[in-house]
C-alpha atoms as a PDB file:
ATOM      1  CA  UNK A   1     121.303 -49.596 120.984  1.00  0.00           C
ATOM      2  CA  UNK A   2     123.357 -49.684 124.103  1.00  0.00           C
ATOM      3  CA  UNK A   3     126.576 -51.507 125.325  1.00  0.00           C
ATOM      4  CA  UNK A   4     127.468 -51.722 129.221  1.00  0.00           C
ATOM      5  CA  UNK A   5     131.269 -52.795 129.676  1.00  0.00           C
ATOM      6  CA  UNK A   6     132.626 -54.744 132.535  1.00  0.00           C
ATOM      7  CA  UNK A   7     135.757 -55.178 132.964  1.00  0.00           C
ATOM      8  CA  UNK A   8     137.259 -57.711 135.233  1.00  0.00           C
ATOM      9  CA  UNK A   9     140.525 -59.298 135.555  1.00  0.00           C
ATOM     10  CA  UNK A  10     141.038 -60.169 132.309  1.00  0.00           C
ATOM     11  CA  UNK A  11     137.847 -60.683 130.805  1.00  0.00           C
ATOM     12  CA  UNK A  12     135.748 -58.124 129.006  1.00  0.00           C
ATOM     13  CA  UNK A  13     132.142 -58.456 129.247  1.00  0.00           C
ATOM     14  CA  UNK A  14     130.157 -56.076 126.448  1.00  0.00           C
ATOM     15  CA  UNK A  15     126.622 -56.635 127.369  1.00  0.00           C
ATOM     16  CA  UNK A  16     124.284 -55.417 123.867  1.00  0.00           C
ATOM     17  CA  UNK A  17     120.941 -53.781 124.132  1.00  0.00           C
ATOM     18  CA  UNK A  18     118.751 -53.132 122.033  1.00  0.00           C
ATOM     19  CA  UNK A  19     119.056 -53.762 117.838  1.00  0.00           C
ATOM     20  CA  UNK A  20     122.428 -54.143 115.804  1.00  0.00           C
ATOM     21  CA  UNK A  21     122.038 -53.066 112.600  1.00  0.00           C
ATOM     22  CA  UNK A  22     124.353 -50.634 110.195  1.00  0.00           C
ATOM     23  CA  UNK A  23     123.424 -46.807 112.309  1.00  0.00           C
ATOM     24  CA  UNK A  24     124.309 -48.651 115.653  1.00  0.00           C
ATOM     25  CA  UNK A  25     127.343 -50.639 114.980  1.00  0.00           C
ATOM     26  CA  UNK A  26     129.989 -48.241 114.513  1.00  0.00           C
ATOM     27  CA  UNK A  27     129.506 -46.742 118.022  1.00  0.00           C
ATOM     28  CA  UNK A  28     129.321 -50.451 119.408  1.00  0.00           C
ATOM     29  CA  UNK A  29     132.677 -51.032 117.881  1.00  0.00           C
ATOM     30  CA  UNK A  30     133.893 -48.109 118.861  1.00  0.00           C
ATOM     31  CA  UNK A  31     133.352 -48.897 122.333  1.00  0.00           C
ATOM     32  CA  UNK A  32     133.924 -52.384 122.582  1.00  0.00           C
ATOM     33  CA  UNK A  33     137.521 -51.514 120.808  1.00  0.00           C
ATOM     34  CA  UNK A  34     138.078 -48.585 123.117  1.00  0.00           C
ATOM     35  CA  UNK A  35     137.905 -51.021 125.962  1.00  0.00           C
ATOM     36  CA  UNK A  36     139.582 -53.937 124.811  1.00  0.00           C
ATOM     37  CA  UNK A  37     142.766 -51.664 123.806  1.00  0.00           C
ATOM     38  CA  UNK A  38     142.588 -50.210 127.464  1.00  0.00           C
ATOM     39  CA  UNK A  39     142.516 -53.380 129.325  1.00  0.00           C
ATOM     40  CA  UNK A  40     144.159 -56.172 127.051  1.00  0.00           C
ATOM     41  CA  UNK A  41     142.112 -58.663 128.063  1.00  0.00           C
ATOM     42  CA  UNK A  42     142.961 -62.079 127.086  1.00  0.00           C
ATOM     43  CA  UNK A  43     139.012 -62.643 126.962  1.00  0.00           C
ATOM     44  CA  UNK A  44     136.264 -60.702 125.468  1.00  0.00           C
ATOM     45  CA  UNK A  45     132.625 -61.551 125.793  1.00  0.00           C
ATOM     46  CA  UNK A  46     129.849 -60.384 123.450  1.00  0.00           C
ATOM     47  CA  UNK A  47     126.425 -60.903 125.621  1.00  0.00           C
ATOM     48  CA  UNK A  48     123.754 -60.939 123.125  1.00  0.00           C
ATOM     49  CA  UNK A  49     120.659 -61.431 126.064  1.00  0.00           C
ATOM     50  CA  UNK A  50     118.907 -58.167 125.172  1.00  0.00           C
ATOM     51  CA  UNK A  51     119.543 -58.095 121.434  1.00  0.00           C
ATOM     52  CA  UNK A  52     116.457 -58.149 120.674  1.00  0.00           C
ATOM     53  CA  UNK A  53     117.142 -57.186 116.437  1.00  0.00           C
ATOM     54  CA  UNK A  54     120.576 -57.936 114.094  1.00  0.00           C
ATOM     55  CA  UNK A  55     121.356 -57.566 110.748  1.00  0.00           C
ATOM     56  CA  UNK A  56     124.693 -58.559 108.602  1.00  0.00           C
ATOM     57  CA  UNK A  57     126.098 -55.309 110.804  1.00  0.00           C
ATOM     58  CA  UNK A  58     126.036 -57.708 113.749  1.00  0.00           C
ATOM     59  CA  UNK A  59     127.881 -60.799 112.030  1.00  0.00           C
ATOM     60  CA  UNK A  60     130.480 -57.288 111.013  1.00  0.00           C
ATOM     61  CA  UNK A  61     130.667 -56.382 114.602  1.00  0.00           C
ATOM     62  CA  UNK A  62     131.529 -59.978 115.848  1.00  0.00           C
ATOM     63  CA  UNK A  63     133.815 -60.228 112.969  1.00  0.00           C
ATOM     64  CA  UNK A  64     135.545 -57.185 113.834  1.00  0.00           C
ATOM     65  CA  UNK A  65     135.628 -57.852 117.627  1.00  0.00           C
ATOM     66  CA  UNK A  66     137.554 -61.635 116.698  1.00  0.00           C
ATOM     67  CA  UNK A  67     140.145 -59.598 114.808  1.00  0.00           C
ATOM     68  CA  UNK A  68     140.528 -57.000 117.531  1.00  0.00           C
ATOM     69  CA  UNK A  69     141.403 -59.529 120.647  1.00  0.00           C
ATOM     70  CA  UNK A  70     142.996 -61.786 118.245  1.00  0.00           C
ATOM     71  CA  UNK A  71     145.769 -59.208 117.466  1.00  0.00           C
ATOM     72  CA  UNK A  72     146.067 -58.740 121.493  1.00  0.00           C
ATOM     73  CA  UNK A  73     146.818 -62.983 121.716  1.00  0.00           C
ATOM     74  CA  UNK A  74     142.709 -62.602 123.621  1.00  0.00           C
ATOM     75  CA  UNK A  75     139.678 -65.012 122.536  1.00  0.00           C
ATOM     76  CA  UNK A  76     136.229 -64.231 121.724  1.00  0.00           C
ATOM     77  CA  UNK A  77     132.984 -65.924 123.185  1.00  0.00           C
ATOM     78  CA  UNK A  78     129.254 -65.040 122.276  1.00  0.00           C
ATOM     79  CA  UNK A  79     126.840 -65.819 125.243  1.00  0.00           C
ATOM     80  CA  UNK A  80     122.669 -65.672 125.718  1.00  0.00           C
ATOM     81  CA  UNK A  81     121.713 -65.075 121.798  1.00  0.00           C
ATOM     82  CA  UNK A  82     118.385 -65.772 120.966  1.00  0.00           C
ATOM     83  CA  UNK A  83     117.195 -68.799 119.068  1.00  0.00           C
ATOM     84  CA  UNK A  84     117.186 -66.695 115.646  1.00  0.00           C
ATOM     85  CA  UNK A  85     120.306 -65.338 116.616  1.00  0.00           C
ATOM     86  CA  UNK A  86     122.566 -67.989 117.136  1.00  0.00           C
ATOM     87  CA  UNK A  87     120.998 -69.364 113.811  1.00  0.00           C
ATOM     88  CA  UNK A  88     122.222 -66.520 111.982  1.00  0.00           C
ATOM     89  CA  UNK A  89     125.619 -67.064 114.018  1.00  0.00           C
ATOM     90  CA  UNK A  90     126.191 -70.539 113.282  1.00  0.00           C
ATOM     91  CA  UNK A  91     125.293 -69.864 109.543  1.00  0.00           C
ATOM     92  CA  UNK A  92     127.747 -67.344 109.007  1.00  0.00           C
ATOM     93  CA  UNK A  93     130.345 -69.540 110.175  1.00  0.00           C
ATOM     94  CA  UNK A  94     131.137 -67.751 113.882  1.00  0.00           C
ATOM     95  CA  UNK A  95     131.882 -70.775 115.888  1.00  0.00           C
ATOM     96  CA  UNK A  96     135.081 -71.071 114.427  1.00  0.00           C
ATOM     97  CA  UNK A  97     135.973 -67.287 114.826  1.00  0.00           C
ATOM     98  CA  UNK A  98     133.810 -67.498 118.602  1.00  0.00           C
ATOM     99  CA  UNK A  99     133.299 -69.751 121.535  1.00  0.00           C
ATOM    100  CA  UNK A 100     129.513 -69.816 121.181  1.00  0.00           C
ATOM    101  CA  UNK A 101     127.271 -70.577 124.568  1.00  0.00           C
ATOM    102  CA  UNK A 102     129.864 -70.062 127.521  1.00  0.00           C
ATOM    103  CA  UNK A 103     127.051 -68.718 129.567  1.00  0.00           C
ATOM    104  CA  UNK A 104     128.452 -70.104 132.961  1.00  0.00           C
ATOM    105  CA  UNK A 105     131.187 -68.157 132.220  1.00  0.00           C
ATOM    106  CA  UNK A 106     129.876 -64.897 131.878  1.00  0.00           C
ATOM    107  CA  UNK A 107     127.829 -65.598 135.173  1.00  0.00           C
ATOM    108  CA  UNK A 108     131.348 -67.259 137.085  1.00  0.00           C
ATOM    109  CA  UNK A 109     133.321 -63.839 135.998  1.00  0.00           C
ATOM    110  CA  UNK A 110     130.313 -61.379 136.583  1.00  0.00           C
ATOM    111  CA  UNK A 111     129.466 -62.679 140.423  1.00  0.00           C
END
């Protein structure tokens, strides 16, 4: 498991690679926190396009992330999940912690 950060202006874009489960989360936190608390942004986005595995860790990682920007005034979105994914997402009650599906955004603030 991987995570590229871009920052820019004030959205933070944490694109995932790879599987989310309980060894890789911590680190993904980790960094995702590290840059949030750097650059204060007032979005962060969680691009899910190469997840190709998640567990309950990832539903903790989103979690996590919502309480992390919220505490900086930010929001959270969660872009390009998968099918089973966004299942798992909209089960565990994320669209009222998350902006789920922004996609154009992510491509407007990444061109």
């Amino acid at each position: 498991m991987s995570v590229s950060i871009v920052a820019k202006g004030e959205v933070i874009t944490a694109f995932l690679n790879g599987e989310i489960d309980h060894h890789t989360a911590a680190e993904l936190r980790t960094t995702i926190d590290d840059a949030v608390v750097n650059n204060k942004p007032t979005l962060l986005v969680l691009d899910f396009k190469n997840v190709s595995f998640m567990d309950s860790s990832g539903i903790g990682l989103v979690m996590g992330r919502y309480k992390t920007i919220s505490e900086l005034g930010g929001e959270l979105a969660i872009v390009n999940t998968s099918p089973g994914i966004g299942k798992v997402m909209k089960l565990a009650g994320m669209e009222r912690l998350a902006k789920i599906g922004m996609e154009e955004l992510v491509n407007e603030t990444n061109q």
